[in-house]
PDB file of N, CA and C in Angstrom:
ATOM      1  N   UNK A   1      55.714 -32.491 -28.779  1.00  0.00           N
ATOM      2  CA  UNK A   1      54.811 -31.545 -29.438  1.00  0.00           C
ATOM      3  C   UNK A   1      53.369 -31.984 -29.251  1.00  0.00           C
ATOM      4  N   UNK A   2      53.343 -33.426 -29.193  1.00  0.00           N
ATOM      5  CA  UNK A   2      51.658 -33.652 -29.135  1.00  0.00           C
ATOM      6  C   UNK A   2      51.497 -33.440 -27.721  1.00  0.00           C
ATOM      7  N   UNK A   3      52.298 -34.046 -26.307  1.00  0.00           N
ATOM      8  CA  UNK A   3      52.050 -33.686 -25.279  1.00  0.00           C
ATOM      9  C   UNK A   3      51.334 -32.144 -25.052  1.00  0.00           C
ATOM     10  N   UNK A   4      52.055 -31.456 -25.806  1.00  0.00           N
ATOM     11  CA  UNK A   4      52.042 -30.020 -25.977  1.00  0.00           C
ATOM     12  C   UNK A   4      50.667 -29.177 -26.256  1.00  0.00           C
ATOM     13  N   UNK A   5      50.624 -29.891 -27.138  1.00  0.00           N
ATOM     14  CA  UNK A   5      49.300 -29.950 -27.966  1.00  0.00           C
ATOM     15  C   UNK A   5      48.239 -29.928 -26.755  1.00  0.00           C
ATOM     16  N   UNK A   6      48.034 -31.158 -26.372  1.00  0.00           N
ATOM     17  CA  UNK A   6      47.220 -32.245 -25.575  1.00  0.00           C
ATOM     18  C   UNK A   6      46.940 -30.893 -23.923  1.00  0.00           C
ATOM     19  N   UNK A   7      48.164 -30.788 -23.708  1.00  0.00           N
ATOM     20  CA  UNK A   7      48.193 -29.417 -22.985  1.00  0.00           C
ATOM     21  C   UNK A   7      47.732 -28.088 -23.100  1.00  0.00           C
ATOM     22  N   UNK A   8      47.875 -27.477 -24.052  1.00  0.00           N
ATOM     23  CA  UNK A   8      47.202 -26.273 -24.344  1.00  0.00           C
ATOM     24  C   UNK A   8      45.457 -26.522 -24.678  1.00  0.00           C
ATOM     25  N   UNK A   9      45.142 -27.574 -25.375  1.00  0.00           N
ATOM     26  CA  UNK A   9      43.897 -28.380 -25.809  1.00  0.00           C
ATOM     27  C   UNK A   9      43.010 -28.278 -24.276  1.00  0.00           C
ATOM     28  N   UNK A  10      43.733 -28.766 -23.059  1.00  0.00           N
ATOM     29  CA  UNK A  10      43.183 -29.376 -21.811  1.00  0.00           C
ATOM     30  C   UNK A  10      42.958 -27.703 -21.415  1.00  0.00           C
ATOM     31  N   UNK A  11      43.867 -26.971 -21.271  1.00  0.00           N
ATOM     32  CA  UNK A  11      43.858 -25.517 -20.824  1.00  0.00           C
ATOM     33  C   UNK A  11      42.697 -24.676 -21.359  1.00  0.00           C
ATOM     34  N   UNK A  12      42.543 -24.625 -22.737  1.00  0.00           N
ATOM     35  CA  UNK A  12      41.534 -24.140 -23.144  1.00  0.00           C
ATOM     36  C   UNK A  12      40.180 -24.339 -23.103  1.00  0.00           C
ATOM     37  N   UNK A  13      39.889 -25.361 -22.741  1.00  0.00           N
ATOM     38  CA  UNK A  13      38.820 -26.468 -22.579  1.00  0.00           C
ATOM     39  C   UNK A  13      38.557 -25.992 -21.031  1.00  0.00           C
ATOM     40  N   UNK A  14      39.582 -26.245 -19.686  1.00  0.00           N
ATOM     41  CA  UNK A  14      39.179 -25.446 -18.506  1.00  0.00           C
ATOM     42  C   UNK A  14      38.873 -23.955 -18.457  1.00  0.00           C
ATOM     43  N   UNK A  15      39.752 -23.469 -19.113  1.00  0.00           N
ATOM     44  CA  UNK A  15      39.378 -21.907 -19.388  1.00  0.00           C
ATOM     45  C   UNK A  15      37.547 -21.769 -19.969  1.00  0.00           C
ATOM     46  N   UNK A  16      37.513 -22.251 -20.851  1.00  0.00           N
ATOM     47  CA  UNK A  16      36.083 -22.737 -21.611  1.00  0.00           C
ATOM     48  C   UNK A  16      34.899 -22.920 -20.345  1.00  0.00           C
ATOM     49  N   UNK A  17      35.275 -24.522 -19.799  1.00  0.00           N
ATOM     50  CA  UNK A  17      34.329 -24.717 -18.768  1.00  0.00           C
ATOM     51  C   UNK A  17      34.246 -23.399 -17.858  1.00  0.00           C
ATOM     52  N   UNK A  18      35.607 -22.703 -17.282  1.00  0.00           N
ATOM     53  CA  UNK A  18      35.229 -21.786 -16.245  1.00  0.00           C
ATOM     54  C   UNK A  18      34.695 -20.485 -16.625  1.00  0.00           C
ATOM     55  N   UNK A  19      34.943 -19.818 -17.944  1.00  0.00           N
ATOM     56  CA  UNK A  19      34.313 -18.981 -18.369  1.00  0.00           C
ATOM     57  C   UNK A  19      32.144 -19.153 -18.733  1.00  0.00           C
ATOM     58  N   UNK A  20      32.329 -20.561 -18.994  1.00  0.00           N
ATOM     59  CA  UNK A  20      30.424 -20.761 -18.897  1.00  0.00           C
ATOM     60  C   UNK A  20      30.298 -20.558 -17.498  1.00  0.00           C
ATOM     61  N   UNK A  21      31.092 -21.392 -16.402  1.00  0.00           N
ATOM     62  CA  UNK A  21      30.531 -21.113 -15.057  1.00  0.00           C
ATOM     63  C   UNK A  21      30.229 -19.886 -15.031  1.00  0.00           C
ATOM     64  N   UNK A  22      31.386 -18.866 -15.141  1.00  0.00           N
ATOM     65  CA  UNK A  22      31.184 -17.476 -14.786  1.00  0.00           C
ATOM     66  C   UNK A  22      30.140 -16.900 -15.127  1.00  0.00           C
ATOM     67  N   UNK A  23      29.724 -17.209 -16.427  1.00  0.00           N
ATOM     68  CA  UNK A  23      28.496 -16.766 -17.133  1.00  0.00           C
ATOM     69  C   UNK A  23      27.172 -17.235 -16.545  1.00  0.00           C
ATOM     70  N   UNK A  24      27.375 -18.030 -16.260  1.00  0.00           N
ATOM     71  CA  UNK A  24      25.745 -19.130 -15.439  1.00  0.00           C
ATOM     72  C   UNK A  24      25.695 -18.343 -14.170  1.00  0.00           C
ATOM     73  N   UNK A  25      26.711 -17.998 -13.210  1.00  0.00           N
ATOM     74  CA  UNK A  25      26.637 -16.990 -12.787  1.00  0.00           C
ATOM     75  C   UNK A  25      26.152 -15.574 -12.476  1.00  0.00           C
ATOM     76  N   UNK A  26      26.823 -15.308 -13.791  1.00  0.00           N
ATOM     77  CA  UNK A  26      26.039 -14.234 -13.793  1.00  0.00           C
ATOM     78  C   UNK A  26      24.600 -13.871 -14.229  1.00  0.00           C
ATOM     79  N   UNK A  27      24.347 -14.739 -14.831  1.00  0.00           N
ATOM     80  CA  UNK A  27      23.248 -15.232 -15.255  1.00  0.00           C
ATOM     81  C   UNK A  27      21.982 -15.032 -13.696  1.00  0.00           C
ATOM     82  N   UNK A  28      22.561 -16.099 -13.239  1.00  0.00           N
ATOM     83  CA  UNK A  28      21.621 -16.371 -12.202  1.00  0.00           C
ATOM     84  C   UNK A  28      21.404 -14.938 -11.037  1.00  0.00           C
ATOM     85  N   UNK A  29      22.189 -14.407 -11.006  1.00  0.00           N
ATOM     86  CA  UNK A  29      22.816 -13.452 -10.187  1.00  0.00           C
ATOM     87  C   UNK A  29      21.729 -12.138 -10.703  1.00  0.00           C
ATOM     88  N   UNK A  30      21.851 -11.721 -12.272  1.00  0.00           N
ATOM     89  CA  UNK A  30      20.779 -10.801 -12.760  1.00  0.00           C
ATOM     90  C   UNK A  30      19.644 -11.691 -12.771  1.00  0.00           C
ATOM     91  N   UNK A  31      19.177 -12.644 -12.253  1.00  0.00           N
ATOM     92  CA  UNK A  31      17.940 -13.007 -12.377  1.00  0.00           C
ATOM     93  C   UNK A  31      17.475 -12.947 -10.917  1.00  0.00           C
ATOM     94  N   UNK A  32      18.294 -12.930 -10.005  1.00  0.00           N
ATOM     95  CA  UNK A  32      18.225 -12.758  -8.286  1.00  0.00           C
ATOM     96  C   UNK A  32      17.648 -11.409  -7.755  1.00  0.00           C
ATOM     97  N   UNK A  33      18.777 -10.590  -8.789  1.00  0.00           N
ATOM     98  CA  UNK A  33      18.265  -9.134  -9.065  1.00  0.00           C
ATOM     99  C   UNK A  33      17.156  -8.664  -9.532  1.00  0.00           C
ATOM    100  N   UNK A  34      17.346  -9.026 -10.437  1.00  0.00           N
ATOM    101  CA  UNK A  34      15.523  -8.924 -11.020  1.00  0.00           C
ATOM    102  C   UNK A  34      14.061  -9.208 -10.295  1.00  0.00           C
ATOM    103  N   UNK A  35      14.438 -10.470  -9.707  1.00  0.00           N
ATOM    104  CA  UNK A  35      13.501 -11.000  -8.885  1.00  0.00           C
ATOM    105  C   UNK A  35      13.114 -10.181  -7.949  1.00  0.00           C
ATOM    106  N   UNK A  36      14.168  -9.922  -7.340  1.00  0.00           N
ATOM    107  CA  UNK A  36      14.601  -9.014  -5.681  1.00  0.00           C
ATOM    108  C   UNK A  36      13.872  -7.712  -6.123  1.00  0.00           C
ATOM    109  N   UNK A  37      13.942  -7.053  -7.113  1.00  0.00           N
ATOM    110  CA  UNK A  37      13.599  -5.921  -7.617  1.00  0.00           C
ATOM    111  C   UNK A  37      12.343  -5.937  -7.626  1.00  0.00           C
ATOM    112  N   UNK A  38      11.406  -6.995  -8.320  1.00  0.00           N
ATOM    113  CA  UNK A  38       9.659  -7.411  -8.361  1.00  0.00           C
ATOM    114  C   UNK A  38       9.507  -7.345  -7.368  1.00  0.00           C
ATOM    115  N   UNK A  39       9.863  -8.184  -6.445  1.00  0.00           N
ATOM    116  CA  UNK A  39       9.581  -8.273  -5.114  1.00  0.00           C
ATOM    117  C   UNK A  39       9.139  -6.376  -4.271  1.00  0.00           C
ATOM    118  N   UNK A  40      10.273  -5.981  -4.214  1.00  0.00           N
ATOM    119  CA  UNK A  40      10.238  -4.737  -4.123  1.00  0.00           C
ATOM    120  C   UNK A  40       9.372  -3.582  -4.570  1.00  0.00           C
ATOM    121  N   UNK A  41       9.161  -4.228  -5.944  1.00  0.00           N
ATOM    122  CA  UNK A  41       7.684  -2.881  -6.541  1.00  0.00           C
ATOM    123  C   UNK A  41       6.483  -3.690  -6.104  1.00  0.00           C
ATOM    124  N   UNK A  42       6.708  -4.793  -5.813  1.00  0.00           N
ATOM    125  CA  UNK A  42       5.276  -5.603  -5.509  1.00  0.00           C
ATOM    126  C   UNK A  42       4.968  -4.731  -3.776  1.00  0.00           C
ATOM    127  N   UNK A  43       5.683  -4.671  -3.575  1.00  0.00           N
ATOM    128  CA  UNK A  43       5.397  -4.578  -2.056  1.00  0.00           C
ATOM    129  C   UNK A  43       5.237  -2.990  -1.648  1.00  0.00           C
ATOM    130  N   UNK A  44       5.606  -1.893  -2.565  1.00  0.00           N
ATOM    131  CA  UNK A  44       5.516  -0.828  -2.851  1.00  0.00           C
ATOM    132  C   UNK A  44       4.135  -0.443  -3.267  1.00  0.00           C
ATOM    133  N   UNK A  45       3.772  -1.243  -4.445  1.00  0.00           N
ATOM    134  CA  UNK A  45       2.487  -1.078  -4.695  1.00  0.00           C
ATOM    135  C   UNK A  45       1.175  -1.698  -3.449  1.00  0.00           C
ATOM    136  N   UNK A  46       1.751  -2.290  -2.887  1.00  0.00           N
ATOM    137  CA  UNK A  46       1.205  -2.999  -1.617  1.00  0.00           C
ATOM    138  C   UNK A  46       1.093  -1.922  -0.278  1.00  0.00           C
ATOM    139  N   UNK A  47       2.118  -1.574  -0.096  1.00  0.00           N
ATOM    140  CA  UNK A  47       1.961  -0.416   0.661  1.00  0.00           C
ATOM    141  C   UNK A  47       1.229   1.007   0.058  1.00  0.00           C
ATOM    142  N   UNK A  48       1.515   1.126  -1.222  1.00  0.00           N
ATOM    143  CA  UNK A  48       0.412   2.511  -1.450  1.00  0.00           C
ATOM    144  C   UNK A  48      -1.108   1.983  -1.577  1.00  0.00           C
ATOM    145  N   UNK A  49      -1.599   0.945  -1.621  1.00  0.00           N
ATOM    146  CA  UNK A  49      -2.857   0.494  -1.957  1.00  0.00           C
ATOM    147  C   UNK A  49      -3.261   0.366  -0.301  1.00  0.00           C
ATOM    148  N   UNK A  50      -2.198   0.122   0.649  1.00  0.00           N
ATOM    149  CA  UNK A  50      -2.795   0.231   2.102  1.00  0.00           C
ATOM    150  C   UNK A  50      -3.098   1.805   2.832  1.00  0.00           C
ATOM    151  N   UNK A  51      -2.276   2.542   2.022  1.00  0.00           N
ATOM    152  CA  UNK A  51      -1.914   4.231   2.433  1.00  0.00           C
ATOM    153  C   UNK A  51      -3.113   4.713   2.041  1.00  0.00           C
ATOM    154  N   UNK A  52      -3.658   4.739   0.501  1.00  0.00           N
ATOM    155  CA  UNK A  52      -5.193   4.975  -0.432  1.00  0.00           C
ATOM    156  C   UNK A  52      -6.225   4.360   0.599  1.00  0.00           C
ATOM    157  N   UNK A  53      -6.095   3.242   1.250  1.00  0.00           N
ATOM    158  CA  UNK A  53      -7.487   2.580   1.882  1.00  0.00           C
ATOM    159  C   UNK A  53      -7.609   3.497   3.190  1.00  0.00           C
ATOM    160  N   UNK A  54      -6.042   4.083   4.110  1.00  0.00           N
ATOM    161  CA  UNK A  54      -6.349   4.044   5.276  1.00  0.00           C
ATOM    162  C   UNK A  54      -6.568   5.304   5.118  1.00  0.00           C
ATOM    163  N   UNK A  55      -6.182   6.438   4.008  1.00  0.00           N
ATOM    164  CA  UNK A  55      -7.127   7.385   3.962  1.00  0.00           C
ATOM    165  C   UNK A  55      -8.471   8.267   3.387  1.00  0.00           C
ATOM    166  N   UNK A  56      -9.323   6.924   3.028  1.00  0.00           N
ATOM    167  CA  UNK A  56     -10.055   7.008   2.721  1.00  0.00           C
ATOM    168  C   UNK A  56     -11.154   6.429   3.694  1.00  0.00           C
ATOM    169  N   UNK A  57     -10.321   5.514   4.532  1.00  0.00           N
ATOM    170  CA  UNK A  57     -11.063   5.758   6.151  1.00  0.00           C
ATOM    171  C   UNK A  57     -11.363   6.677   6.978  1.00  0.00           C
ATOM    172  N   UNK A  58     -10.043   7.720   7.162  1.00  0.00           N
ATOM    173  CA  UNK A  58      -9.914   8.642   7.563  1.00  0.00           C
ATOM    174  C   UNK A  58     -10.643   9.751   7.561  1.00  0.00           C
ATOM    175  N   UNK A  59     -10.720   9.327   5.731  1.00  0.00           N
ATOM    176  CA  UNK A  59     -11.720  10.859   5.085  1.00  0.00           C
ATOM    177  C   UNK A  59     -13.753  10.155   5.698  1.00  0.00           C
ATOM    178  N   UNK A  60     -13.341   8.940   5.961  1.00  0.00           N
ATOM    179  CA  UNK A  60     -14.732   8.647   5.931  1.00  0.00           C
ATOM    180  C   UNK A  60     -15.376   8.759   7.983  1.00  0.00           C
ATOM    181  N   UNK A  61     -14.471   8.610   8.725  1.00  0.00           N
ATOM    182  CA  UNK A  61     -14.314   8.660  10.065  1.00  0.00           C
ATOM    183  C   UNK A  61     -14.426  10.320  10.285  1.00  0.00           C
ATOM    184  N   UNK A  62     -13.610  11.004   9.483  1.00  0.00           N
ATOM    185  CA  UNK A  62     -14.015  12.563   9.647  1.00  0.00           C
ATOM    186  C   UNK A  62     -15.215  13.371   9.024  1.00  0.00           C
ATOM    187  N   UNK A  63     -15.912  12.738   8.056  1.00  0.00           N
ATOM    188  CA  UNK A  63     -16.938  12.567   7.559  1.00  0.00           C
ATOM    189  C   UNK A  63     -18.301  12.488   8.378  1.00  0.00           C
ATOM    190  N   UNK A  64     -17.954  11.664   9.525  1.00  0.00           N
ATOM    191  CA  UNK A  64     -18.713  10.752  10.546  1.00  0.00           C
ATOM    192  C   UNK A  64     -18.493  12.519  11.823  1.00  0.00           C
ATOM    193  N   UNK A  65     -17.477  11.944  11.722  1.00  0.00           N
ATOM    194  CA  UNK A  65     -17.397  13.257  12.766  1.00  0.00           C
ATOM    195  C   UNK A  65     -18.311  14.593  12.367  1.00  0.00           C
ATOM    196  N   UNK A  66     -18.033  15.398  11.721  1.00  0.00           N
ATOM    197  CA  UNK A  66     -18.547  16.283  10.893  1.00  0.00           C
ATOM    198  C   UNK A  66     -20.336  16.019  10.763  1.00  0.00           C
ATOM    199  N   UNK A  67     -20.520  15.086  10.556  1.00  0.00           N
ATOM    200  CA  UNK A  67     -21.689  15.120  10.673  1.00  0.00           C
ATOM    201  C   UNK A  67     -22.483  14.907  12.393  1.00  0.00           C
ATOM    202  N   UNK A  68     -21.733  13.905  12.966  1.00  0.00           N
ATOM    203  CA  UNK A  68     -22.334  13.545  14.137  1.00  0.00           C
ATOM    204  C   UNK A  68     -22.157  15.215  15.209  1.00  0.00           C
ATOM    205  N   UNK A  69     -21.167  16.184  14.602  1.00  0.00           N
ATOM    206  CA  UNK A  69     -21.253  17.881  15.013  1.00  0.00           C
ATOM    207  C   UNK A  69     -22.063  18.616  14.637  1.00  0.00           C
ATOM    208  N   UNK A  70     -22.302  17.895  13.733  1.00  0.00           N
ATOM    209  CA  UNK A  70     -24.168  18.984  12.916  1.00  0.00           C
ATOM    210  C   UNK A  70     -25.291  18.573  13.745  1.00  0.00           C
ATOM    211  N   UNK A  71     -25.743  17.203  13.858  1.00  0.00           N
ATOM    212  CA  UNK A  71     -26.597  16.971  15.354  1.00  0.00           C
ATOM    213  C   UNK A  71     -26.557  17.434  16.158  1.00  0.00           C
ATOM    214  N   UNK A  72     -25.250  17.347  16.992  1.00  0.00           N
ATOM    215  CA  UNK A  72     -24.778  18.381  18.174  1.00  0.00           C
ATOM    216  C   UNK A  72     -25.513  19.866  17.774  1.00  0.00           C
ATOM    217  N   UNK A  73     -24.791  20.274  17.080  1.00  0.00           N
ATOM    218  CA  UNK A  73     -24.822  21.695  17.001  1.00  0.00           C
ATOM    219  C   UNK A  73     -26.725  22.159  16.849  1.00  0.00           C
ATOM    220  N   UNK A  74     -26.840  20.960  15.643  1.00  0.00           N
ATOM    221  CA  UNK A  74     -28.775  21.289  15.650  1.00  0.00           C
ATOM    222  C   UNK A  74     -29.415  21.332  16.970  1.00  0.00           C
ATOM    223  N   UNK A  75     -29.295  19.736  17.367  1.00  0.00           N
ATOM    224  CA  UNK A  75     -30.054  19.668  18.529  1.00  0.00           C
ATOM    225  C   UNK A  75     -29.501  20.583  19.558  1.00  0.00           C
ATOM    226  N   UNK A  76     -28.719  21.192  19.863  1.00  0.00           N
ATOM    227  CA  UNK A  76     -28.173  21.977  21.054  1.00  0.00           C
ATOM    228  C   UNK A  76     -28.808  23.750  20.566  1.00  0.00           C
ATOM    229  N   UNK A  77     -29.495  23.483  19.523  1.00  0.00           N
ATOM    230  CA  UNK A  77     -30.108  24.770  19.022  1.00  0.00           C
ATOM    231  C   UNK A  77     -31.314  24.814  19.421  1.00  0.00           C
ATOM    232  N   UNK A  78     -31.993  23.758  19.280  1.00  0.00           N
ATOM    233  CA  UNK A  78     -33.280  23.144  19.290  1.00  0.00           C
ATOM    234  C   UNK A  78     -33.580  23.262  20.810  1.00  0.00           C
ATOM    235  N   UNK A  79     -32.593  22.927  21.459  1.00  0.00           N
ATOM    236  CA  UNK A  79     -33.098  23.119  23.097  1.00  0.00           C
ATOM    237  C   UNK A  79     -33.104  24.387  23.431  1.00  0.00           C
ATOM    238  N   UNK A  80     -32.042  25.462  22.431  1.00  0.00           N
ATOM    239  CA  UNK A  80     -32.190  26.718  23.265  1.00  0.00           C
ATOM    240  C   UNK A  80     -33.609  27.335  22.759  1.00  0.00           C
ATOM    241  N   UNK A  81     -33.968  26.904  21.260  1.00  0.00           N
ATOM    242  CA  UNK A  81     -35.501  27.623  21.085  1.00  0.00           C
ATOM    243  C   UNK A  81     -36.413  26.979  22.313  1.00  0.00           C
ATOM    244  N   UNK A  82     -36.545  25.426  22.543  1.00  0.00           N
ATOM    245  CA  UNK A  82     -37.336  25.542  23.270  1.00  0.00           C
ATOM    246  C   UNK A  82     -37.237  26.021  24.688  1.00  0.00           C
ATOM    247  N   UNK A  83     -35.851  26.331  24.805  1.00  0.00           N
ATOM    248  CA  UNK A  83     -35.915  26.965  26.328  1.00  0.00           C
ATOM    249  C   UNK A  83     -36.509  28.652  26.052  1.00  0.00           C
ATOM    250  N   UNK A  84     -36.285  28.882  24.743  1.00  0.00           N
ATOM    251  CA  UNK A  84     -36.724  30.367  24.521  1.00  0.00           C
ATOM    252  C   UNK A  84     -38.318  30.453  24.250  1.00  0.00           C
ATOM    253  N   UNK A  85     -38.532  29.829  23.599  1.00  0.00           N
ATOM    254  CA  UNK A  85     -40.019  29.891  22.909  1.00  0.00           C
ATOM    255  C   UNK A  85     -40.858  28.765  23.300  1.00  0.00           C
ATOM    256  N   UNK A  86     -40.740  27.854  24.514  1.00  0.00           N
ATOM    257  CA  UNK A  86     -41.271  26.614  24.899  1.00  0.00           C
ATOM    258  C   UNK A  86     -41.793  25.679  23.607  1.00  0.00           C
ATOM    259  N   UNK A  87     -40.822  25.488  23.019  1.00  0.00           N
ATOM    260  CA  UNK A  87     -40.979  24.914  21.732  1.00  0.00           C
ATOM    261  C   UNK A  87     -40.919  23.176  22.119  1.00  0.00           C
ATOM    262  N   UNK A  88     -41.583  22.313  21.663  1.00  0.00           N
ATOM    263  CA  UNK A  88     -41.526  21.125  21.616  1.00  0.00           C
ATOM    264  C   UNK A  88     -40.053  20.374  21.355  1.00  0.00           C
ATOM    265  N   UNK A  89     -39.739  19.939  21.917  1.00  0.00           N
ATOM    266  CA  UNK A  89     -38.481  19.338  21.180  1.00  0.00           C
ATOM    267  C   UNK A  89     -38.807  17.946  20.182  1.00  0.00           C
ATOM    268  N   UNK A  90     -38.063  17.450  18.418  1.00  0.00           N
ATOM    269  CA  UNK A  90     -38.921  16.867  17.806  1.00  0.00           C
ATOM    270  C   UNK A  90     -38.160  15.545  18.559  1.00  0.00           C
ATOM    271  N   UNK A  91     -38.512  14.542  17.971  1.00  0.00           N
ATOM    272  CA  UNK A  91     -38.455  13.176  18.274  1.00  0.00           C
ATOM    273  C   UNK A  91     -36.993  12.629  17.851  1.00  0.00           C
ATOM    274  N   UNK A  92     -35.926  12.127  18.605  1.00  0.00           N
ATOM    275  CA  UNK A  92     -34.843  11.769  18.142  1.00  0.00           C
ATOM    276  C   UNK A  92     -34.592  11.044  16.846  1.00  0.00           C
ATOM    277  N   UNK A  93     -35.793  10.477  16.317  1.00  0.00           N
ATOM    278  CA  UNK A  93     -35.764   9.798  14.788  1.00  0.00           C
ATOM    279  C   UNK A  93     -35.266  10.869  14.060  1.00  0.00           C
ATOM    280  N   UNK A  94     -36.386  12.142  14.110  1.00  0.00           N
ATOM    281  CA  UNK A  94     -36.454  13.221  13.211  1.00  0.00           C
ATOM    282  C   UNK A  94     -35.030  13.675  13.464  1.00  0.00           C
ATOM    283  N   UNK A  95     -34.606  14.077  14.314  1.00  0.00           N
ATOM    284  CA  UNK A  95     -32.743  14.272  14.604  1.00  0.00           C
ATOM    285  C   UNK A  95     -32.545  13.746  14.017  1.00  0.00           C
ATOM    286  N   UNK A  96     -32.134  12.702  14.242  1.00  0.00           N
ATOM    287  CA  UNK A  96     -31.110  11.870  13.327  1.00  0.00           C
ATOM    288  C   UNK A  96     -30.961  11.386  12.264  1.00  0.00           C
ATOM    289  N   UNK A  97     -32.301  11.419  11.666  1.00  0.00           N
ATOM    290  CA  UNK A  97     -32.587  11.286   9.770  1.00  0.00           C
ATOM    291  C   UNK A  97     -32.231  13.003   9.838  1.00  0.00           C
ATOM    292  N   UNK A  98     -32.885  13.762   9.924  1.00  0.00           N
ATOM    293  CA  UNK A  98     -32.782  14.921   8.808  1.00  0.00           C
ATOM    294  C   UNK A  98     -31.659  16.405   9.435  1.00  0.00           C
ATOM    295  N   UNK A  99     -30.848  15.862  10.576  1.00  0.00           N
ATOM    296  CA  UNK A  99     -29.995  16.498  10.831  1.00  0.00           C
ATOM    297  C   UNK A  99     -28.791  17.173   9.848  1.00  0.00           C
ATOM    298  N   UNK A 100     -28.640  16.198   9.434  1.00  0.00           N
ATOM    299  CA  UNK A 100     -27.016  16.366   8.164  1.00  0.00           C
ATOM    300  C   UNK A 100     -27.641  16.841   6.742  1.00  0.00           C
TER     301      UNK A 100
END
């Protein structure tokens, strides 16, 4: 009976130890997850903060454009008055400050 004892005692005790393993386990396992998950919105928010910059380049490069077509378009006006009306053409400073 004490053998007995001594036996079921030892059983419960491994059952014991392997049920904490399992738990430390899992433990670690939702913390892998978790991690893995940060990781993931970190890098999300990383990519939309690169998406916001590169189109706000975009908007600023077409910006550029848009304006450097208003020069065009002025000065290509400017030559037809003076081809019409022998008009002076002004000084490329004056273009290019007060074009836009």
């Amino acid at each position: 009976a004490e053998e007995e004892a001594r036996r079921r005692e030892a059983k419960m005790h491994a059952e014991r130890v392997k049920a904490e393993k399992e738990l430390e386990a899992a433990a670690r396992s939702r913390a892998d997850a978790m991690a893995s998950e940060l990781r993931i919105k970190e890098h999300s928010v990383e990519l939309e903060r690169q998406q916001l910059e590169l189109e706000r380049l975009r908007a600023e490069e077409q910006e550029k454009l848009r304006r450097l077509k208003n020069r065009e378009v002025w000065f290509s006006h400017l030559k037809e008055q003076r081809r019409h009306h022998e008009l002076p053409l002004p000084s490329l400073f004056y273009v290019f400050t007060h074009a836009t």
